[in-house]
Protein backbone atom coordinates (compact mmCIF):
# COMPACT_ATOMS: atom_id res chain seq x y z
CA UNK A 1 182.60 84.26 184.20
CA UNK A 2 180.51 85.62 181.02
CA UNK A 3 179.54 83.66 178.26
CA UNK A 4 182.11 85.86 176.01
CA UNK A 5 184.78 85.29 178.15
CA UNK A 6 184.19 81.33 178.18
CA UNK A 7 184.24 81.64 174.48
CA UNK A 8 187.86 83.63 174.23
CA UNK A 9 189.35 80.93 176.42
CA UNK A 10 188.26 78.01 174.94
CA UNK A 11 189.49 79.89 171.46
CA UNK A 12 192.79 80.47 173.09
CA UNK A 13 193.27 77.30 174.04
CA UNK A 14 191.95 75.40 170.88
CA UNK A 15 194.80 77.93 168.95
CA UNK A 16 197.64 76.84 171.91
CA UNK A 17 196.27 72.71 171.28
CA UNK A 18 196.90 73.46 167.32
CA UNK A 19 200.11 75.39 168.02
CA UNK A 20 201.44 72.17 170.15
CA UNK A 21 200.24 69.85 167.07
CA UNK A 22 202.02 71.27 164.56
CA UNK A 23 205.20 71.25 167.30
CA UNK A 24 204.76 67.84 167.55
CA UNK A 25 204.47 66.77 163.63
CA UNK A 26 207.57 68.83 163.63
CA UNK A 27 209.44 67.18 165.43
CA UNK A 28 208.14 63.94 165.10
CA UNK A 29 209.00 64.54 161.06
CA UNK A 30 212.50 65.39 161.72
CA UNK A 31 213.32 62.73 164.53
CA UNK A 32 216.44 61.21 162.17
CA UNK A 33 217.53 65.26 161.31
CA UNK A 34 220.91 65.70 163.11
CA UNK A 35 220.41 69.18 162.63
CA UNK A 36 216.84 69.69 163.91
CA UNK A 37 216.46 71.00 167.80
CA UNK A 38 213.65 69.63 169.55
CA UNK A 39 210.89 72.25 169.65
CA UNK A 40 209.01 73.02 172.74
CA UNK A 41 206.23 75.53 173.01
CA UNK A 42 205.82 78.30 175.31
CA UNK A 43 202.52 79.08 176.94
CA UNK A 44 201.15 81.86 179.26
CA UNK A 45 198.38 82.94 180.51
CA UNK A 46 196.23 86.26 179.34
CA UNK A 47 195.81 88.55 182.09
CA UNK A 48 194.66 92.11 181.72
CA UNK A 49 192.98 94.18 178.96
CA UNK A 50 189.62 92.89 176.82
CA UNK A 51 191.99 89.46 176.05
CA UNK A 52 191.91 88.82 180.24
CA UNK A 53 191.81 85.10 180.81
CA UNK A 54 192.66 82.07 178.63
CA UNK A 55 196.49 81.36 177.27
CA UNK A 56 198.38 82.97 174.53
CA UNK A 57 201.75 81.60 172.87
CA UNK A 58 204.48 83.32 174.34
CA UNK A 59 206.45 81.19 171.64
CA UNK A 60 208.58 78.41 170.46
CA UNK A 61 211.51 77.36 171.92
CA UNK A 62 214.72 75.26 170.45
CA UNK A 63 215.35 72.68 173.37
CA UNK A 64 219.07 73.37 173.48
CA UNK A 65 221.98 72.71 175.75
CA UNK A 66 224.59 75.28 175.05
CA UNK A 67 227.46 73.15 177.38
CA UNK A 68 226.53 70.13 175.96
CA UNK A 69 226.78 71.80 172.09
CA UNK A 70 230.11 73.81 172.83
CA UNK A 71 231.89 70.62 174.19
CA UNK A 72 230.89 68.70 171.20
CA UNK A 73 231.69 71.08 168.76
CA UNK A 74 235.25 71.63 170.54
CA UNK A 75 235.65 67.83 170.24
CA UNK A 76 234.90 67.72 166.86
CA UNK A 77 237.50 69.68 165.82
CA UNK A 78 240.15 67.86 168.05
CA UNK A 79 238.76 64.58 165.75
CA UNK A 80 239.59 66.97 162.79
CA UNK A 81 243.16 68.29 163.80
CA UNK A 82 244.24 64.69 164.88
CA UNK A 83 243.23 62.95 161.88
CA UNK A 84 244.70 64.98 159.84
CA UNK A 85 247.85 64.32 161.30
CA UNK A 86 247.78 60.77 162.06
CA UNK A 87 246.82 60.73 157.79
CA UNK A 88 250.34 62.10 157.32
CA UNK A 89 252.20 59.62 159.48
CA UNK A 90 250.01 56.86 157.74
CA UNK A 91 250.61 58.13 154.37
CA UNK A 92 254.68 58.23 154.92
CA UNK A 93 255.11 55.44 157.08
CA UNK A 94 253.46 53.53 153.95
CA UNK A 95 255.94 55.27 151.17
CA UNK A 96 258.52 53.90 153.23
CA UNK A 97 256.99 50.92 153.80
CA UNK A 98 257.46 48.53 156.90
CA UNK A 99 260.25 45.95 156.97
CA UNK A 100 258.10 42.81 155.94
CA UNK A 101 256.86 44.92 152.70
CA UNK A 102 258.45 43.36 149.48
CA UNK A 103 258.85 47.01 148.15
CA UNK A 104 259.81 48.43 151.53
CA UNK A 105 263.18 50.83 151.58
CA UNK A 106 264.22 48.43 154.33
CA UNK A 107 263.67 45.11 151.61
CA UNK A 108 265.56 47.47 149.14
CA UNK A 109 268.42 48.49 151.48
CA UNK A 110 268.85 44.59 152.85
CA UNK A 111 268.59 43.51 148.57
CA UNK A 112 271.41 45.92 148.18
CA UNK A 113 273.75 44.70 151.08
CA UNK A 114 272.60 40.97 149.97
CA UNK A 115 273.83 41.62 146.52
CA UNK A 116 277.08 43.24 147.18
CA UNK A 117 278.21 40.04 149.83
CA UNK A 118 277.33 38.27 146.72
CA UNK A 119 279.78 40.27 144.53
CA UNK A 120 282.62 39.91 146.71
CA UNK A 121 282.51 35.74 145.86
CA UNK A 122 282.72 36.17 142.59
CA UNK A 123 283.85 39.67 141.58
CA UNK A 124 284.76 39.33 138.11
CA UNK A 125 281.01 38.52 137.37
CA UNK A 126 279.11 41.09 135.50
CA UNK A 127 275.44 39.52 136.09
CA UNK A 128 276.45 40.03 140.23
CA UNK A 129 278.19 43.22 139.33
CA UNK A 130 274.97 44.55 137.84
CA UNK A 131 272.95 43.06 140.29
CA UNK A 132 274.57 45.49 142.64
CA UNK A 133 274.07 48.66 141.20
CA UNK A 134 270.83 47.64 140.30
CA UNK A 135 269.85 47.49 143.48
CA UNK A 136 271.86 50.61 144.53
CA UNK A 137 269.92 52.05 142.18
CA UNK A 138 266.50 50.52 143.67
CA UNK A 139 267.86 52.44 147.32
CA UNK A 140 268.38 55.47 145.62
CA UNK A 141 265.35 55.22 143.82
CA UNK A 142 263.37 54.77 147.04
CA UNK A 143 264.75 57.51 148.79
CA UNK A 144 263.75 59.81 145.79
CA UNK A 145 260.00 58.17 146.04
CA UNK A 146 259.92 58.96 149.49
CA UNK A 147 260.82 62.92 149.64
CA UNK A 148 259.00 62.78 146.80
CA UNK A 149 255.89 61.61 148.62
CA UNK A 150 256.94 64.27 151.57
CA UNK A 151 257.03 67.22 149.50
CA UNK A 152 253.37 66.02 148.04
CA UNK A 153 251.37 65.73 151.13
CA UNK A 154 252.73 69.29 152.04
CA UNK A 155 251.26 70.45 148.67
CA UNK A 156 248.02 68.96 149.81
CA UNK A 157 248.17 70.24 153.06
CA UNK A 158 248.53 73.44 151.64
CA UNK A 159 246.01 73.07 149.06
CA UNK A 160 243.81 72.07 151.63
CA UNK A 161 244.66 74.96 154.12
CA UNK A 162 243.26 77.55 150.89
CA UNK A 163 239.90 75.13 150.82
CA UNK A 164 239.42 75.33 154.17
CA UNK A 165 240.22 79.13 154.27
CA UNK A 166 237.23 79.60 151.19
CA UNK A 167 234.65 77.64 153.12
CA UNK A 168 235.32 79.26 156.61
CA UNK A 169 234.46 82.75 154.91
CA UNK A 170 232.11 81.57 153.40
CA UNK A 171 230.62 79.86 155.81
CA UNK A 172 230.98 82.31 157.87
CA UNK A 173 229.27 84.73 155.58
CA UNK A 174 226.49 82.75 155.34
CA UNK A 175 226.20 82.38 159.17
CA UNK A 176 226.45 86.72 159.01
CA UNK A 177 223.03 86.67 156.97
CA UNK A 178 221.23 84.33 159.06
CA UNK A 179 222.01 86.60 162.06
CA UNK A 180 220.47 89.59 160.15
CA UNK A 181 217.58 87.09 159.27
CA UNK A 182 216.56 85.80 162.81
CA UNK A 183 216.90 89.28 164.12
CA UNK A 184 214.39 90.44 161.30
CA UNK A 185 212.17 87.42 161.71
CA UNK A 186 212.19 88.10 165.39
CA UNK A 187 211.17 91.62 165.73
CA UNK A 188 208.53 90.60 163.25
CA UNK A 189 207.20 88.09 165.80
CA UNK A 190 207.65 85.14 164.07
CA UNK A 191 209.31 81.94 165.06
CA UNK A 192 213.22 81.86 164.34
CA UNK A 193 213.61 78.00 165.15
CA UNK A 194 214.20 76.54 161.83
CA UNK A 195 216.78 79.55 160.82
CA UNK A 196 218.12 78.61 164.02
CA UNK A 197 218.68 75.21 162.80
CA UNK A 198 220.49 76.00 159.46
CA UNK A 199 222.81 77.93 161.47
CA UNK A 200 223.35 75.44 163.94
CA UNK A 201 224.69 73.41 160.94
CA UNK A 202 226.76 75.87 160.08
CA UNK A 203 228.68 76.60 162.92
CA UNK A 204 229.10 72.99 163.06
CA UNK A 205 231.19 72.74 159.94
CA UNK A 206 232.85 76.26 161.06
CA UNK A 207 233.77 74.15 164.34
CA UNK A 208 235.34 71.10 162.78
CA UNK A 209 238.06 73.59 160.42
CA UNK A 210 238.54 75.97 163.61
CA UNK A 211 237.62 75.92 167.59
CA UNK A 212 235.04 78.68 168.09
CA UNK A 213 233.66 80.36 171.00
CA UNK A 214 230.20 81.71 170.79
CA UNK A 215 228.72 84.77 172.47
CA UNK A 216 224.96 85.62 172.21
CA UNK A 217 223.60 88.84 171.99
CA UNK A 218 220.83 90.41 171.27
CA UNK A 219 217.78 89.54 169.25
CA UNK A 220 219.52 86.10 168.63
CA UNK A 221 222.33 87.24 166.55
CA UNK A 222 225.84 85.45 167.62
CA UNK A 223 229.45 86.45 167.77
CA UNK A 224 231.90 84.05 166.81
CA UNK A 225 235.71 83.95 167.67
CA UNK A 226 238.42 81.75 168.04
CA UNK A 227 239.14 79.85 171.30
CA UNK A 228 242.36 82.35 171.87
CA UNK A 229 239.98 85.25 171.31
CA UNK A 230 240.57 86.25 168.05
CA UNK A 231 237.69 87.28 166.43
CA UNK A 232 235.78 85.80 163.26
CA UNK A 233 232.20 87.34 163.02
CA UNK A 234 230.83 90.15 164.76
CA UNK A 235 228.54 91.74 162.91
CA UNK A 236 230.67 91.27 160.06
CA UNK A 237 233.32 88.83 158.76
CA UNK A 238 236.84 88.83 159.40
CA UNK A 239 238.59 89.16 156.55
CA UNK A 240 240.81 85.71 156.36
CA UNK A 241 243.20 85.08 153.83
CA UNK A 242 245.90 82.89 152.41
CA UNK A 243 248.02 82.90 149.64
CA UNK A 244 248.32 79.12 148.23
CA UNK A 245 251.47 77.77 146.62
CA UNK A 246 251.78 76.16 142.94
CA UNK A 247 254.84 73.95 143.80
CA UNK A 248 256.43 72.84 147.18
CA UNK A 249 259.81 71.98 147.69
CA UNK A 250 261.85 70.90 150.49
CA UNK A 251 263.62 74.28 151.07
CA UNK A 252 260.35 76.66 151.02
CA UNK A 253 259.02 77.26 154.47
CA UNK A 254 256.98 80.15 155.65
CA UNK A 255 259.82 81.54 157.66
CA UNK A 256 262.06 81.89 154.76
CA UNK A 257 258.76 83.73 153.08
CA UNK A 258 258.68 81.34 150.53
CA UNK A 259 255.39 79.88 151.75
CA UNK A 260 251.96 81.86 152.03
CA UNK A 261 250.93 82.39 155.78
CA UNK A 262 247.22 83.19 156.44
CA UNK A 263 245.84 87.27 157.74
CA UNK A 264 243.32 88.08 159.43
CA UNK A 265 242.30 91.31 158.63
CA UNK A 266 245.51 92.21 156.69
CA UNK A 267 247.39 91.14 159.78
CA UNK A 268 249.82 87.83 159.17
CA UNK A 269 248.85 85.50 162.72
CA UNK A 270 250.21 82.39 163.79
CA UNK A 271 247.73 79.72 162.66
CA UNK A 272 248.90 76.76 164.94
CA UNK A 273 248.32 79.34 167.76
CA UNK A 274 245.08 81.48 166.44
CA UNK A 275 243.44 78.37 165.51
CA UNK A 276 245.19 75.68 167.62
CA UNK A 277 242.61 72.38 167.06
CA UNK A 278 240.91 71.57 164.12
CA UNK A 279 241.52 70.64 160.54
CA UNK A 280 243.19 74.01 159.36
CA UNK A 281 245.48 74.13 162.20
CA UNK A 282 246.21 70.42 161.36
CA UNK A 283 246.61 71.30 157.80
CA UNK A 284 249.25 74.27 158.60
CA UNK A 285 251.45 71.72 161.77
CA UNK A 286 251.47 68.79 158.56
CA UNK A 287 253.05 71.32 155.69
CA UNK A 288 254.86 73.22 158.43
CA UNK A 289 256.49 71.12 161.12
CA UNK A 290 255.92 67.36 160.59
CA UNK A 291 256.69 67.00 156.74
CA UNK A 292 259.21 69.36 157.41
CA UNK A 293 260.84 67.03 160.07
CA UNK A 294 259.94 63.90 157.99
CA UNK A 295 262.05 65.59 155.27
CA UNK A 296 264.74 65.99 157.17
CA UNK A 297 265.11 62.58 158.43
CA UNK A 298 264.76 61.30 154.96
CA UNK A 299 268.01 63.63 153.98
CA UNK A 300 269.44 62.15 157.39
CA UNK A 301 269.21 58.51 155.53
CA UNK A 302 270.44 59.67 152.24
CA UNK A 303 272.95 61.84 153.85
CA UNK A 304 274.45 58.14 155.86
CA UNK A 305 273.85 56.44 152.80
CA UNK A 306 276.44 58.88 150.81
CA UNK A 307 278.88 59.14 153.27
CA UNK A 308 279.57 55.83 154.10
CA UNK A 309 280.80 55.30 150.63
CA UNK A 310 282.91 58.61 150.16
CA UNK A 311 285.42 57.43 152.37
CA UNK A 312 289.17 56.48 150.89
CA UNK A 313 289.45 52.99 152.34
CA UNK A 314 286.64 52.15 150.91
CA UNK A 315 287.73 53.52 147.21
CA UNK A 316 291.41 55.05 147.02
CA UNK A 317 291.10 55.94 143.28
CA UNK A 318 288.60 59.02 143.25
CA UNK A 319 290.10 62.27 143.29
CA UNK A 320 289.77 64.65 146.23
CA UNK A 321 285.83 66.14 145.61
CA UNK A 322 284.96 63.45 143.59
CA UNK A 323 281.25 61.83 143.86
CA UNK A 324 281.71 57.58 145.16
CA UNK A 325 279.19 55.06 144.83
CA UNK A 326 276.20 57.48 145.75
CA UNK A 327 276.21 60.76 145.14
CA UNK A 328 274.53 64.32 144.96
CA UNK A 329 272.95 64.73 141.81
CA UNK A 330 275.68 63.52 140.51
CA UNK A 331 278.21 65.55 142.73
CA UNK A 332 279.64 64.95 145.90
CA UNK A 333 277.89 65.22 149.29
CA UNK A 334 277.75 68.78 150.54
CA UNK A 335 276.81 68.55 154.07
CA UNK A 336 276.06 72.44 153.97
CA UNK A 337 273.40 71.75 151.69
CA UNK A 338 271.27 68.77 153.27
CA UNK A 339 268.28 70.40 152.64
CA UNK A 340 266.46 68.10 150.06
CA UNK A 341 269.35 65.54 149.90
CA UNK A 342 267.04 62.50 149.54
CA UNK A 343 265.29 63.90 146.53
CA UNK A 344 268.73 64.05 144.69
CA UNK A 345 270.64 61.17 145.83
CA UNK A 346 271.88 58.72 142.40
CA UNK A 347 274.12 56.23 141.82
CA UNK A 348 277.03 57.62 140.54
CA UNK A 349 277.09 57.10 136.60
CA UNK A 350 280.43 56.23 136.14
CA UNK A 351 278.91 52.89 137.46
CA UNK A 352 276.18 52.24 135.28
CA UNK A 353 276.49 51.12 131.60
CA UNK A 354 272.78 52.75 130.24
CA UNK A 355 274.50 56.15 131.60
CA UNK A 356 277.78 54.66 129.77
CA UNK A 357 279.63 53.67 133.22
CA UNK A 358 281.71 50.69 133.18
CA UNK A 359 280.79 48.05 135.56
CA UNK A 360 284.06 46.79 136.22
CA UNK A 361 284.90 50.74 138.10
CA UNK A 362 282.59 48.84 140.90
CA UNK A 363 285.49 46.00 141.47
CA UNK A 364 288.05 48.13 140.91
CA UNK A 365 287.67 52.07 141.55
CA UNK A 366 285.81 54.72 139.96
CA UNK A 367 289.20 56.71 139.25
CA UNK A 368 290.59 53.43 137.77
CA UNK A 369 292.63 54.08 134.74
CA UNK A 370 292.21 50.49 133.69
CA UNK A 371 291.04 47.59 134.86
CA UNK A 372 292.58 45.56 137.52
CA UNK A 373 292.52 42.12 138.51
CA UNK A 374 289.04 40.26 138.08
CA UNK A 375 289.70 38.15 141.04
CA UNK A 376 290.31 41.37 143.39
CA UNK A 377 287.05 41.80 145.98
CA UNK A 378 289.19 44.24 148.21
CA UNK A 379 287.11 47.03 146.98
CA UNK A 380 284.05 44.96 147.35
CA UNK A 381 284.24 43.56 150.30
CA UNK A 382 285.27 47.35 151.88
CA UNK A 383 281.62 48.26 150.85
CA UNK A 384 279.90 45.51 152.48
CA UNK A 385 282.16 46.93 155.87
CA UNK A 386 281.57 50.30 154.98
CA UNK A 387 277.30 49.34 154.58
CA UNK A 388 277.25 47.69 157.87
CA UNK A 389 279.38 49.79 159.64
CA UNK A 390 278.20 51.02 163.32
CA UNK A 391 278.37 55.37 162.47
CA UNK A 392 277.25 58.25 164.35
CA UNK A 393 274.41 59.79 163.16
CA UNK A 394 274.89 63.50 162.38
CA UNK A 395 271.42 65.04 161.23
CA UNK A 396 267.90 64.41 161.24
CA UNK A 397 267.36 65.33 164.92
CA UNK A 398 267.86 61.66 165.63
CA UNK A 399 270.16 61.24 168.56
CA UNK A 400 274.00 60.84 167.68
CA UNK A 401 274.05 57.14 168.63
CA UNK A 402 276.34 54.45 166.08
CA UNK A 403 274.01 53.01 163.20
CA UNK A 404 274.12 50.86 160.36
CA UNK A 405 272.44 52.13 157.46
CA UNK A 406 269.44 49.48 158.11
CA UNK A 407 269.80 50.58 162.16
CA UNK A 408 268.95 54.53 160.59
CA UNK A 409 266.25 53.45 158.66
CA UNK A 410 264.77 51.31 161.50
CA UNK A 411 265.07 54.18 163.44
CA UNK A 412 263.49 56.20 160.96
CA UNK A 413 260.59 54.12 160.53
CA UNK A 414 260.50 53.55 164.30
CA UNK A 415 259.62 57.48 164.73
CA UNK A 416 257.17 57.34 162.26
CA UNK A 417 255.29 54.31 163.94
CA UNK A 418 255.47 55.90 167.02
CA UNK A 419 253.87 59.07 166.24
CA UNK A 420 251.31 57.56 163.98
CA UNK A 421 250.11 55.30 167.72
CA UNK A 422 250.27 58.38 169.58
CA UNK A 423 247.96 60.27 166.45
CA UNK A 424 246.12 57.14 166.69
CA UNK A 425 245.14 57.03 170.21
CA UNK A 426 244.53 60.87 169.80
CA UNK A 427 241.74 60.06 167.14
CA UNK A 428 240.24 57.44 169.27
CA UNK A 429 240.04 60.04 172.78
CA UNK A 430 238.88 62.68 170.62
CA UNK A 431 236.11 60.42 168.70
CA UNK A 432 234.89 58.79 171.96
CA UNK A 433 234.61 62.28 173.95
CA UNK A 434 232.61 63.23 170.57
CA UNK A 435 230.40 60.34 171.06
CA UNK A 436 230.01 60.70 174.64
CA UNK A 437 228.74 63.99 173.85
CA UNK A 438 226.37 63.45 170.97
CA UNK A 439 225.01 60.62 172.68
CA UNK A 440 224.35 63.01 175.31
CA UNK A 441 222.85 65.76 172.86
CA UNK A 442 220.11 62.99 171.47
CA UNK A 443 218.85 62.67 174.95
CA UNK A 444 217.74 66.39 174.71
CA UNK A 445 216.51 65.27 170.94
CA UNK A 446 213.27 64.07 170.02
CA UNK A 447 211.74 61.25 171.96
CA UNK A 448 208.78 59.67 169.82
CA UNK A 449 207.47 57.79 172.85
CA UNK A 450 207.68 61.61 174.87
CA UNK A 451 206.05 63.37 171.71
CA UNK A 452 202.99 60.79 171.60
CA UNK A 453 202.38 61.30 174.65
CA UNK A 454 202.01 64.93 174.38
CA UNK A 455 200.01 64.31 171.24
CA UNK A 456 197.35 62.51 173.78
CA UNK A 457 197.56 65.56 176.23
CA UNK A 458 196.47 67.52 173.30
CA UNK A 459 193.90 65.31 172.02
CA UNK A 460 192.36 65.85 175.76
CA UNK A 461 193.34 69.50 175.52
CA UNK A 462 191.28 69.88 172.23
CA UNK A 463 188.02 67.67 173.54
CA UNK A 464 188.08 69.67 176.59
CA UNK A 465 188.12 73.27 174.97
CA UNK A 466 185.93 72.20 171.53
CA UNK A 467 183.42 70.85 174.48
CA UNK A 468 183.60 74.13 176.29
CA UNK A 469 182.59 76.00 172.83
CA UNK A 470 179.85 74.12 172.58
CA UNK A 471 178.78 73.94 175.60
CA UNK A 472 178.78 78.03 175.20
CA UNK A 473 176.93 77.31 171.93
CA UNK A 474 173.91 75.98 173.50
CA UNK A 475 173.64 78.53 176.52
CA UNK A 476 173.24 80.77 173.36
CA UNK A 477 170.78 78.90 171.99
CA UNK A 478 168.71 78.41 174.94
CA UNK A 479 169.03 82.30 175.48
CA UNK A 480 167.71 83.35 171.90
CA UNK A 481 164.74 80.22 172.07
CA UNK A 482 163.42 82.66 175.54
């Protein structure tokens, strides 16, 4: 081997040793970056031409798994999707509040029954007289409160669904660029890793709104589309769009076109089907089907709740058509319109004195000409029957079983527990398969013990080479001293 040739190869390798450093620092600096890929360096050796001999830097590699990364990123958006809906069955479960809450509807609904046994002992009372409707009232109330509280977290949800819907384009757009960018960079010969990186974060977020499958091709750039196949980025962005609402209520739905649905390039698509798993998909199921159902349940209570006083043994004074004790918005029940029921149901007025009823109407009939005998509970004490009567259940999708009003409620309230444990355990399988797998993704991440090691391999690699250039130095030297 010449002298010149000794010196190239200890060069070569004293540029591979400082290559390797700065790898190291790297990653040694970013050890606590969750979105920093371990960086390994590629080596080969020179063979052929005036550069034959020594090692050149083929180039830097992003220590990857691509399994590993698509199975996390597919259970992070199953976290996504089931939190959002276990948030919903939280959120109504607590505006109908469990039996042993003070403010609960079934507290309110027991207060109610509680009061009107009370009436019945003493019906020519006007302190238990008002108690009652009072706490009629405090039912009705309730029920308003709670469609009330349905109707809102569908706004949200939609609200939500056109956030989402800006950032995935965005993001998405953003995620375009850097394609173009590592491509450039590429060509150019220079190292891609950290763009690499930033888009690796990307996709992340991208992955947690909507399930993605990725295809590489060439010089780096990626493909994105959904899990079904629909696609989201290929050399250019999708065009996704939704139309969000200004007010919700319980009869718009996007069948009836009242709601926006999202397009895909001008396109309307199913988004629970396009999209199925994460947080949009979660966003569209909540506004869509489960507030929907919620809603109607709620309707089913107020619905029971009307009925059960409408009937003529339990007041023989109203007129045919005629509102009772409950009614809606003031009118009587129209089972053809149930849509909404709960947010209308109200005591009827002809009860209450700040709406200038009469309490005594209570005792003795709402179509009452005059008052009858104080001492009469007939009326009253065909409530309390009527209230705890055993009726089936005609709505709501619950089965058509006999129930009490408090046995509907129960029921009610029973559904929503379930389906906020089965949420629940969906949140915790989808958030330990995520941890299995990024525990599993840090074992391909930087290990400082690993990376000093390597940092004493290069130490050696440097003494050895820096010795060989000197070495080289004093042949030299001896030559020109001849």
């Amino acid at each position: 081997m010449s002298i010149s040739s000794s010196l190239s190869n200890a060069l070569s390798g004293l540029t591979a040793v400082s290559r390797s450093a700065e790898l190291v620092s790297a990653n040694l600096a970013n050890v606590t970056n969750p979105d920093y890929a371990r960086r390994e360096i590629e080596l080969s050796a020179r063979d052929g031409g005036t550069l034959s001999g020594g090692v050149s830097v083929a180039g830097v590699n992003r220590v990857v798994d691509q399994a590993l990364l698509t199975d996390r990123r597919h259970a992070d958006a199953d976290v996504a999707n089931a939190q959002t809906r276990n948030s919903f069955f939280q959120r109504v479960e607590t505006s109908v509040g469990i039996p042993t809450d003070a403010n609960s509807l079934s507290t309110k609904i027991n207060a109610f029954e509680r009061d009107l046994i009370q009436a019945t002992s003493q019906p020519a009372s006007d302190a238990h007289l008002r108690a009652v409707v009072t706490a009629a009232g405090s039912v009705a109330d309730h029920i308003n409160a709670v469609s009330e509280d349905i109707q809102s977290l569908r706004m949200d949800a939609d609200t939500s669904i056109a956030t989402e819907v800006n950032a995935l384009t965005t993001k998405l757009g953003q995620i375009r660029d850097l394609n173009f960018d590592i491509a450039r960079r590429g060509l150019g010969g220079h190292s891609t890793a950290a763009l690499e990186d930033h888009r690796a974060a990307l996709l992340d977020d991208v992955s947690r709104i909507v399930p993605l499958r990725e295809v590489h091709g060439d010089n780096g750039q990626i493909s994105l589309f959904t899990t079904g196949g629909t696609q989201l980025l290929s050399g250019q962005v999708s065009d996704i769009t939704f139309n969000a609402s200004g007010l919700i209520v319980p009869q718009m739905t996007q069948d009836n076109g009242l709601l926006g649905g999202l397009e895909i390039n001008g396109t309307p698509v199913d988004a629970a089907t396009v999209f199925a798993g994460g947080s949009l998909a979660g966003h569209f199921e909540v506004r869509d089907e489960l507030a929907v159902t919620a809603q109607r349940q709620i309707d089913a209570v107020a619905r029971d709740l009307i009925g059960r006083f409408e009937s003529t043994a339990v007041d023989a004074t109203r007129a045919p058509g005629d509102p009772g004790f409950f009614t809606d918005g003031g009118a009587a029940l129209n089972i053809a319109d149930e849509t909404g029921l709960a947010a209308r149901v109200k005591v009827n007025a002809g009860l209450d004195p700040s709406q200038g009823g009469d309490l005594w109407r209570l005792r003795d009939g709402l179509g009452a000409a005059v008052q009858g005998a104080p001492g009469d509970s007939s009326r009253l004490t065909a409530m309390v029957d009527a209230l705890q009567a055993l009726n089936p259940t005609q709505s709501g999708g619950f089965t058509t079983s006999a129930r009490s009003l408090t046995g509907l409620n129960a029921d009610f309230l029973s559904e929503l527990g379930r389906q906020k444990l089965d949420t629940g355990s969906e949140v915790l399988f989808a958030t330990t398969q995520q941890n299995g797998f990024r525990s599993a993704e840090l074992e391909n991440g930087v290990d400082t013990d690993q990376e000093m090691q390597k940092l004493l391999l290069i130490e050696q690699a440097y003494s050895a080479n820096a010795r060989v250039i000197q070495t080289v130095g004093e042949m030299i030297d001896a030559l020109l001293r001849i």
